[in-house]
Protein backbone atom coordinates (compact mmCIF):
# COMPACT_ATOMS: atom_id res chain seq x y z
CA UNK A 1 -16.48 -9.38 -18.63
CA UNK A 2 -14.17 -7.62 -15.95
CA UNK A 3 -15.03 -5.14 -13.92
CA UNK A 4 -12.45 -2.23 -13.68
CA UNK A 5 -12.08 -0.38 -10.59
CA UNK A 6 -9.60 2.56 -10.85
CA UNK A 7 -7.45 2.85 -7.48
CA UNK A 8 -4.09 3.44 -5.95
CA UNK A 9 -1.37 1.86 -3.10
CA UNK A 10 -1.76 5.03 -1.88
CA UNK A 11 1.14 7.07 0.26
CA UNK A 12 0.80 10.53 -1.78
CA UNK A 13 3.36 12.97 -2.33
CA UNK A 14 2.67 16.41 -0.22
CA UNK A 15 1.25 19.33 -2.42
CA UNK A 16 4.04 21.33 -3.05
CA UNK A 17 2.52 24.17 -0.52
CA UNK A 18 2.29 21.87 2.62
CA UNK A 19 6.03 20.40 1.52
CA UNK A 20 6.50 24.37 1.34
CA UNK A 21 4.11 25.27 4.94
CA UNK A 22 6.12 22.33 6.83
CA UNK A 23 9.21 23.00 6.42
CA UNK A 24 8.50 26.45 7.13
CA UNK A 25 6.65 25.44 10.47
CA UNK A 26 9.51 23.21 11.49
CA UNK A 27 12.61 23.70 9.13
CA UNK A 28 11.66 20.09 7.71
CA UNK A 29 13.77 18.02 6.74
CA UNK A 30 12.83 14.21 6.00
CA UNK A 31 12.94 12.47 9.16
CA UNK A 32 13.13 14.87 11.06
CA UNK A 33 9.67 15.63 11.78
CA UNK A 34 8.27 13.25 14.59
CA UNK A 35 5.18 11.93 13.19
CA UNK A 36 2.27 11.25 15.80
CA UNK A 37 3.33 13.95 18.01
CA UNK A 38 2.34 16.81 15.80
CA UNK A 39 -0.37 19.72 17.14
CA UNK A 40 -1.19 22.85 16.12
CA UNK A 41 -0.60 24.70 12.40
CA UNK A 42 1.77 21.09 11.73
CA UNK A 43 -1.81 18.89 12.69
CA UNK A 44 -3.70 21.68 10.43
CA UNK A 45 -1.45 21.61 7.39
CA UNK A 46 -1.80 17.93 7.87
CA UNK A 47 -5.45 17.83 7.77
CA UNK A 48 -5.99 20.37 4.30
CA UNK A 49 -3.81 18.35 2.74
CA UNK A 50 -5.69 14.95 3.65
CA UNK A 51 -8.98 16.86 2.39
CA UNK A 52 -7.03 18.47 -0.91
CA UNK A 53 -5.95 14.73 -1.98
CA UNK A 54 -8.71 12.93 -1.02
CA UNK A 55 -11.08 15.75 -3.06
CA UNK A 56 -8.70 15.62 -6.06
CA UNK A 57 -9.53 11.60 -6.02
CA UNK A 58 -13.24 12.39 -5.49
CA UNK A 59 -13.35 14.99 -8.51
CA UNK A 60 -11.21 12.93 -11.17
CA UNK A 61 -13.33 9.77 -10.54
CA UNK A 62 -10.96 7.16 -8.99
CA UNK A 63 -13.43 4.16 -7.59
CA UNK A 64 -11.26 4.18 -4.40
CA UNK A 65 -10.39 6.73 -2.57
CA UNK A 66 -7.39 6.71 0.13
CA UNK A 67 -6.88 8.91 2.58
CA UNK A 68 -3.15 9.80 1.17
CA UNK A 69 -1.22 8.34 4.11
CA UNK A 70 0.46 12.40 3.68
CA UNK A 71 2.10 11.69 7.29
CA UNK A 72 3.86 8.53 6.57
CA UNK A 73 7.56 10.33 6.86
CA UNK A 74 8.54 6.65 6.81
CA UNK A 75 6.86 5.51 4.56
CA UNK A 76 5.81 1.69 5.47
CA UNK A 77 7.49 1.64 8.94
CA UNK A 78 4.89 4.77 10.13
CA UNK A 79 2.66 2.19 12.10
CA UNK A 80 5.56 1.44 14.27
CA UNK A 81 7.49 4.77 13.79
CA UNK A 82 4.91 6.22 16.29
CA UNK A 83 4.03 3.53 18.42
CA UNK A 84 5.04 4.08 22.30
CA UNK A 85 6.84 0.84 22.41
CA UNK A 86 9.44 1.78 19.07
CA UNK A 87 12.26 3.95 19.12
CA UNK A 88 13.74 5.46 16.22
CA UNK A 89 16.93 5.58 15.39
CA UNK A 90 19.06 5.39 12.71
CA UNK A 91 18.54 6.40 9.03
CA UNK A 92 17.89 3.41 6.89
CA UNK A 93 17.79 2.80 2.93
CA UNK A 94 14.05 1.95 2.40
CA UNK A 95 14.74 -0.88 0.05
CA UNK A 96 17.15 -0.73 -3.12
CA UNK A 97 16.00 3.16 -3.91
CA UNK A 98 17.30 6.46 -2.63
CA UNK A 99 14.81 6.82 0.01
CA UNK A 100 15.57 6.66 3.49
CA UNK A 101 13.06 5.87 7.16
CA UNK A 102 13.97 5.63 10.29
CA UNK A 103 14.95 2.30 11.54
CA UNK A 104 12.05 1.50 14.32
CA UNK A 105 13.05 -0.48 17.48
CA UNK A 106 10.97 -2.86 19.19
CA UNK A 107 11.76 -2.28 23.09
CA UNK A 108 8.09 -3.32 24.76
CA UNK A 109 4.99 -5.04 23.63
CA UNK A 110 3.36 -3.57 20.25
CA UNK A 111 -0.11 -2.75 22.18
CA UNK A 112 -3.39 -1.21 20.52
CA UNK A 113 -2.24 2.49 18.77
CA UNK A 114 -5.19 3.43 16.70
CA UNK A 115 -3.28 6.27 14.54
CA UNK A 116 -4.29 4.96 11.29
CA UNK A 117 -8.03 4.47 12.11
CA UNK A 118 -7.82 8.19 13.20
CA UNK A 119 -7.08 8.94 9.98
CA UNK A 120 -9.60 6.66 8.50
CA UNK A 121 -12.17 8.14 10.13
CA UNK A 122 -11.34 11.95 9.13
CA UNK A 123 -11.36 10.92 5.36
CA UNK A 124 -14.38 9.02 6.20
CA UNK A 125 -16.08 12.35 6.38
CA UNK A 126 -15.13 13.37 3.22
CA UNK A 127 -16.14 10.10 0.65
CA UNK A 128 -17.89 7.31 0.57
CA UNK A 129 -15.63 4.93 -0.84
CA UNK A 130 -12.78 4.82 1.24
CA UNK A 131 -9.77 2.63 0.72
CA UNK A 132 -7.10 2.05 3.69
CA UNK A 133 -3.82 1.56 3.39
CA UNK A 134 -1.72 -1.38 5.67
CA UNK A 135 2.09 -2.43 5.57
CA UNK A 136 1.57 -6.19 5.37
CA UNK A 137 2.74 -8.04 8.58
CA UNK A 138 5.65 -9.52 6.57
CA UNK A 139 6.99 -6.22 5.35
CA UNK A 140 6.21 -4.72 8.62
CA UNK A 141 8.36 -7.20 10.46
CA UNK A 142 10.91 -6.96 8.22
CA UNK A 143 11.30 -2.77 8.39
CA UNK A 144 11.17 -3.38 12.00
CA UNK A 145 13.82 -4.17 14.22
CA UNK A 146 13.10 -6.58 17.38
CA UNK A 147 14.83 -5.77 20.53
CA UNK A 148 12.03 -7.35 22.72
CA UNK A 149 10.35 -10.35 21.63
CA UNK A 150 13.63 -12.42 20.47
CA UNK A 151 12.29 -14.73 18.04
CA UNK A 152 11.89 -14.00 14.63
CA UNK A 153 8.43 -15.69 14.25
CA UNK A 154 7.06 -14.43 17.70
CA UNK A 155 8.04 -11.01 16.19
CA UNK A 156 5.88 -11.57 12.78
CA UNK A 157 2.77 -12.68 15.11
CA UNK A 158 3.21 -9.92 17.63
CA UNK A 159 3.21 -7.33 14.62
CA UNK A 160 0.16 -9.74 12.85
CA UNK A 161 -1.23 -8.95 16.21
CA UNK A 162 -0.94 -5.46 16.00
CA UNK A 163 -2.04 -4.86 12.74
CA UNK A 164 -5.22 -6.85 13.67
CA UNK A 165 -5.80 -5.02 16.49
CA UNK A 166 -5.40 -1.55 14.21
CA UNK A 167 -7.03 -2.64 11.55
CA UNK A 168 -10.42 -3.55 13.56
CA UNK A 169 -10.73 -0.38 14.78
CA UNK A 170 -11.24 0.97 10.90
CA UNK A 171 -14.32 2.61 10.32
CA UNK A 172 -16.33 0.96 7.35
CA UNK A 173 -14.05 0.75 4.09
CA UNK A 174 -14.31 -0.47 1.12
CA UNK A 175 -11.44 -2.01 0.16
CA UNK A 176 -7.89 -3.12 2.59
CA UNK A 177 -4.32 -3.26 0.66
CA UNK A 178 -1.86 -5.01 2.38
CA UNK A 179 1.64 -3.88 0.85
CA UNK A 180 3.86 -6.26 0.59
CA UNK A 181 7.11 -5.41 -1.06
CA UNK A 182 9.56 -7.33 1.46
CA UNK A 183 7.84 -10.56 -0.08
CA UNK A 184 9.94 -9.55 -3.50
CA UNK A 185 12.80 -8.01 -1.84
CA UNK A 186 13.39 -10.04 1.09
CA UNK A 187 11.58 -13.25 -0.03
CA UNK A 188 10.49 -15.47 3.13
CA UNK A 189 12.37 -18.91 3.31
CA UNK A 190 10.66 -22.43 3.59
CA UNK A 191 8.26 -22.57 6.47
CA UNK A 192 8.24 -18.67 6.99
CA UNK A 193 6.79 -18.20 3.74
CA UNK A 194 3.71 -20.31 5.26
CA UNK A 195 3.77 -18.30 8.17
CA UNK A 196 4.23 -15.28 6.14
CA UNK A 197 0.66 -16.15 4.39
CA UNK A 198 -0.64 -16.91 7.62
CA UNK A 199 -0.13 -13.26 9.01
CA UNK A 200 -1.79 -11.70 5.89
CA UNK A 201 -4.52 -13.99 6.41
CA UNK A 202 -5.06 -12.53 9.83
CA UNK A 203 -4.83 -9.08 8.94
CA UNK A 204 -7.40 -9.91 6.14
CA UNK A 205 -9.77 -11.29 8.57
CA UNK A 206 -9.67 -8.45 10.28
CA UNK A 207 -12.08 -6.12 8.59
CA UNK A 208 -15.50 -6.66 6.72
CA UNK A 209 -14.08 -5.62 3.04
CA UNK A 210 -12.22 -6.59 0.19
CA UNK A 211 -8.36 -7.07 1.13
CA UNK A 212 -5.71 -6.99 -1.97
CA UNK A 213 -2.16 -7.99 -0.98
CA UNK A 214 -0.06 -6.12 -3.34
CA UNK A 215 3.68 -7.21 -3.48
CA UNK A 216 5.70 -5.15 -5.91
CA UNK A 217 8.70 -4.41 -7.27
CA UNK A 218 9.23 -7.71 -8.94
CA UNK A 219 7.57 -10.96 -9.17
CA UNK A 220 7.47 -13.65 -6.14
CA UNK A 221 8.90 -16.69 -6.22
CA UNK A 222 6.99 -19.25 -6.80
CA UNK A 223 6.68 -21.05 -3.53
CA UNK A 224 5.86 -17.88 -1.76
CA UNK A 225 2.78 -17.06 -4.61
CA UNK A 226 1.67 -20.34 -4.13
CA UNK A 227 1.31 -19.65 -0.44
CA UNK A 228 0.02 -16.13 -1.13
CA UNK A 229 -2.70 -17.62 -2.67
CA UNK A 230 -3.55 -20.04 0.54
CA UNK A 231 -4.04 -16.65 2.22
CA UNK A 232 -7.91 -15.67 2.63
CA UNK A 233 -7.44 -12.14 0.58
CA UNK A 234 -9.67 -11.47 -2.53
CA UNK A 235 -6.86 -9.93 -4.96
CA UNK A 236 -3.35 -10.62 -5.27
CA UNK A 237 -1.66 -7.18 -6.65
CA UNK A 238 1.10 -7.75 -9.57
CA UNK A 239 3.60 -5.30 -10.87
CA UNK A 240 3.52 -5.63 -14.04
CA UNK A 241 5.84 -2.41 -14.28
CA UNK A 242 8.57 -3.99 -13.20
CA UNK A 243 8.34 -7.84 -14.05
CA UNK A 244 6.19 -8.65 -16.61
CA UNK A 245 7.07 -12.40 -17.99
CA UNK A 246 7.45 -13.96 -14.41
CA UNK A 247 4.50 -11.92 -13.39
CA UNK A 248 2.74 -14.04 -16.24
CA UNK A 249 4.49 -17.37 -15.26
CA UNK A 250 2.89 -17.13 -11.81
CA UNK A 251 -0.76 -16.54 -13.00
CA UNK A 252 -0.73 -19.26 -15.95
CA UNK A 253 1.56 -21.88 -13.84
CA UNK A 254 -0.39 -21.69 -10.20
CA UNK A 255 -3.90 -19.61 -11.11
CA UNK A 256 -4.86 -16.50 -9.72
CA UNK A 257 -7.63 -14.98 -7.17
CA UNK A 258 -11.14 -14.34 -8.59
CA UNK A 259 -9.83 -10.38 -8.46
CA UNK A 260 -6.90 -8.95 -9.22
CA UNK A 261 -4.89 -5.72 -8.82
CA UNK A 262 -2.57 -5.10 -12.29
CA UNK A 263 -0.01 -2.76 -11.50
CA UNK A 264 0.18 -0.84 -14.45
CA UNK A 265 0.99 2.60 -14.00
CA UNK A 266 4.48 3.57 -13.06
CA UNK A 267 4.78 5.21 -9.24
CA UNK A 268 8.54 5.78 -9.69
CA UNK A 269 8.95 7.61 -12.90
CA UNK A 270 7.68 10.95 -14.33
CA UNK A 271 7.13 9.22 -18.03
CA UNK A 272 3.44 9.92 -18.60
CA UNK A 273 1.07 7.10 -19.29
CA UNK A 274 -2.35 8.03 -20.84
CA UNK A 275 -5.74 5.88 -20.24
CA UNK A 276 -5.27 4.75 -23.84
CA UNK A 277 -2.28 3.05 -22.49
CA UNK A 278 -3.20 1.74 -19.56
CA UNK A 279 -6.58 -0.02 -20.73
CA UNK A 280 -3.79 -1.78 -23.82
CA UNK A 281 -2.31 -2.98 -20.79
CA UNK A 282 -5.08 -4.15 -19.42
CA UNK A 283 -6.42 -5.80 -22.40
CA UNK A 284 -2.48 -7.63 -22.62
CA UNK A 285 -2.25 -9.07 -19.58
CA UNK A 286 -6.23 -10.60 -20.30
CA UNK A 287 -4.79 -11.71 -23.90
CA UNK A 288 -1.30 -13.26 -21.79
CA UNK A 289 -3.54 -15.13 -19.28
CA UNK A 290 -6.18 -16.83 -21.15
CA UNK A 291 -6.85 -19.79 -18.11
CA UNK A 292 -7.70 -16.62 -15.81
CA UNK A 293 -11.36 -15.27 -15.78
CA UNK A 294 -10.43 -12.27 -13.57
CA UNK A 295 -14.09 -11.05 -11.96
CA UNK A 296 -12.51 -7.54 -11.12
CA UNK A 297 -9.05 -6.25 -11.84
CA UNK A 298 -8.05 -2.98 -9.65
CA UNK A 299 -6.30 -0.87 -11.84
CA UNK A 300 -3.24 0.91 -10.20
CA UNK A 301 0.05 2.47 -9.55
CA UNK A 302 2.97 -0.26 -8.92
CA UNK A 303 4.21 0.77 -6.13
CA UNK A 304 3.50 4.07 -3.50
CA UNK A 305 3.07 6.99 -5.27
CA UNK A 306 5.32 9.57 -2.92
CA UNK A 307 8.52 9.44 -5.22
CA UNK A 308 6.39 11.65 -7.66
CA UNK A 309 6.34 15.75 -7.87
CA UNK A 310 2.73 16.40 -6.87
CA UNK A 311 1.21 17.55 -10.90
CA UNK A 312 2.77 13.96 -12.29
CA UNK A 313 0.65 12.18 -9.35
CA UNK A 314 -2.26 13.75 -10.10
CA UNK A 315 -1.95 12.84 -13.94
CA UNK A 316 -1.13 9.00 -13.22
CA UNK A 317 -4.14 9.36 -10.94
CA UNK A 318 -6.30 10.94 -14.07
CA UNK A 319 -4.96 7.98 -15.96
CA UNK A 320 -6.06 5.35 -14.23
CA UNK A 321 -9.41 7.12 -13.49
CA UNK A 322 -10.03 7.74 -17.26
CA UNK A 323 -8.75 4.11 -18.08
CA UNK A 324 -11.81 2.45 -15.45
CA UNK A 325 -14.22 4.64 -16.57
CA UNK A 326 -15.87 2.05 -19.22
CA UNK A 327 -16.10 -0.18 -16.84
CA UNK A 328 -15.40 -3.15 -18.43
CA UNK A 329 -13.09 -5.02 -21.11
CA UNK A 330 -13.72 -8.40 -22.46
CA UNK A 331 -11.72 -11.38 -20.53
């Protein structure tokens, strides 16, 4: 039997009224609000709308509950995007989609920041089943622009480095996911790809809880899943949105971690899925992989979830909360 655990990748659209109080507060327009720097009524919108989301997941049931990552203007670059050693500069496509970040320069040493575990340890307050949120190293590096270190794999261990460094100063979590989606975009070449594995396994390492590296948007080749797997995480995350057969391929051909996180719920589109739907899925992939005796499977969105209007996010969220709720489905 599988255990089904109902989460998300996090990165939550804004409810519409702090979208609405923000751009009052500082005629906001994407990017343009420095992120880390904010203080007063900006800070205060910031924190009602960590407690709204993080109570809507609470209420509905999800198993894990993230603290919305509601300040991530740019989206996986934000751990660098406020460090004191990045500038920002230009406006960059954030992967093949209509959504823009600002391209963060590495000028000086990535030291010790500690503005994620801030946020960890507000929402800590508010559940006991908190899930963070990490850009993968690989992802990270590859957002990121190097202007200091000069060498593309000193670059990947000095932001390994400082995502260790961040990520040990979590409070206790349950749960770490490590997005990935440069790994499908931007796929690692020989000998990076080991060194790519490498860094997630250090970023694993660094907290006592379950880590899932979740690549998305497609399926990874298969030299880079094999070295995935070498990587010390307990769940490799598949979307099975947007690549189903090689998806498949990868799981029957080279095996799979003990868990797994089965991307099944669209974070892109407004179509509705229902739990009804989602458990089918569920049940598919089990019937498609018949070598693989998954011990948990996280059930969640394939990718972030702030492309969707606010009411649509908080139905997907419903679905996959409704869909866990038996627990488990036969393997």
């Amino acid at each position: 039997m599988t255990e089904l655990v109902a989460t998300s990748p996090g990165l939550f659209p804004l409810p519409d009224w702090a979208k609405d109080r923000l751009s009052d507060l500082k005629g906001h327009q994407k990017h343009d609000l420095i992120s880390g720097d904010e203080g007063g009524e900006i800070a205060e919108t910031y924190e009602r709308a960590r407690t709204e989301v993080v109570d809507l997941q609470n209420e509905i049931g999800l198993d894990l509950v993230s603290e919305g990552q509601l300040r991530w203007d740019d989206m996986l670059a934000h751990p660098l995007a406020v460090h004191d050693s990045v500038e920002t500069r230009g406006i960059v496509r954030y992967y093949d989609n209509n959504n823009f970040y600002r391209d963060p320069v590495v000028t000086d040493d990535l030291t010790f920041d500690g503005d994620i575990a801030a946020e960890l340890d507000a929402a800590a307050e508010e559940t006991d089943s908190l899930q963070a949120v990490l850009p993968g190293p690989y992802s990270l590096a590859d957002l990121a622009t190097d202007e200091h270190y000069g060498d593309e794999a000193e670059f990947l261990d000095a932001v390994t480095d400082f995502l260790v460094g961040e990520a040990e100063a979590f409070p206790d979590v349950e749960t770490l996911f490590l997005l990935e989606p440069s790994l499908v975009e931007n796929p690692p070449k020989d000998g990076v790809d080991e060194h790519a594995s490498e860094a997630i396994d250090a970023v694993a390492n660094a907290v006592d809880a379950d880590v899932v590296a979740h690549p998305y948007w497609g399926a990874l080749d298969e030299k880079v899943y094999a070295h995935l797997l070498d990587a010390d995480v307990d769940a490799v995350g598949f979307d099975f949105v947007a690549n189903q057969d090689e998806n498949l391929y990868n799981i029957n051909e080279y095996g799979a971690t003990d868990d797994v996180a089965l991307g099944l719920v669209n974070g892109q589109n407004t179509l509705m899925e229902d739990a009804d739907a989602v458990r089918e899925r569920v049940e598919w992939v089990q019937e498609q992989t018949p070598a693989a005796d998954f011990e948990k499977a996280y059930l969640t969105a394939n990718t972030e979830l702030f492309y969707l209007p606010y009411s649509e996010f908080e139905q997907k969220l419903r679905a996959l909360a409704e869909a866990a709720s038996a627990q488990e489905v036969k393997a």
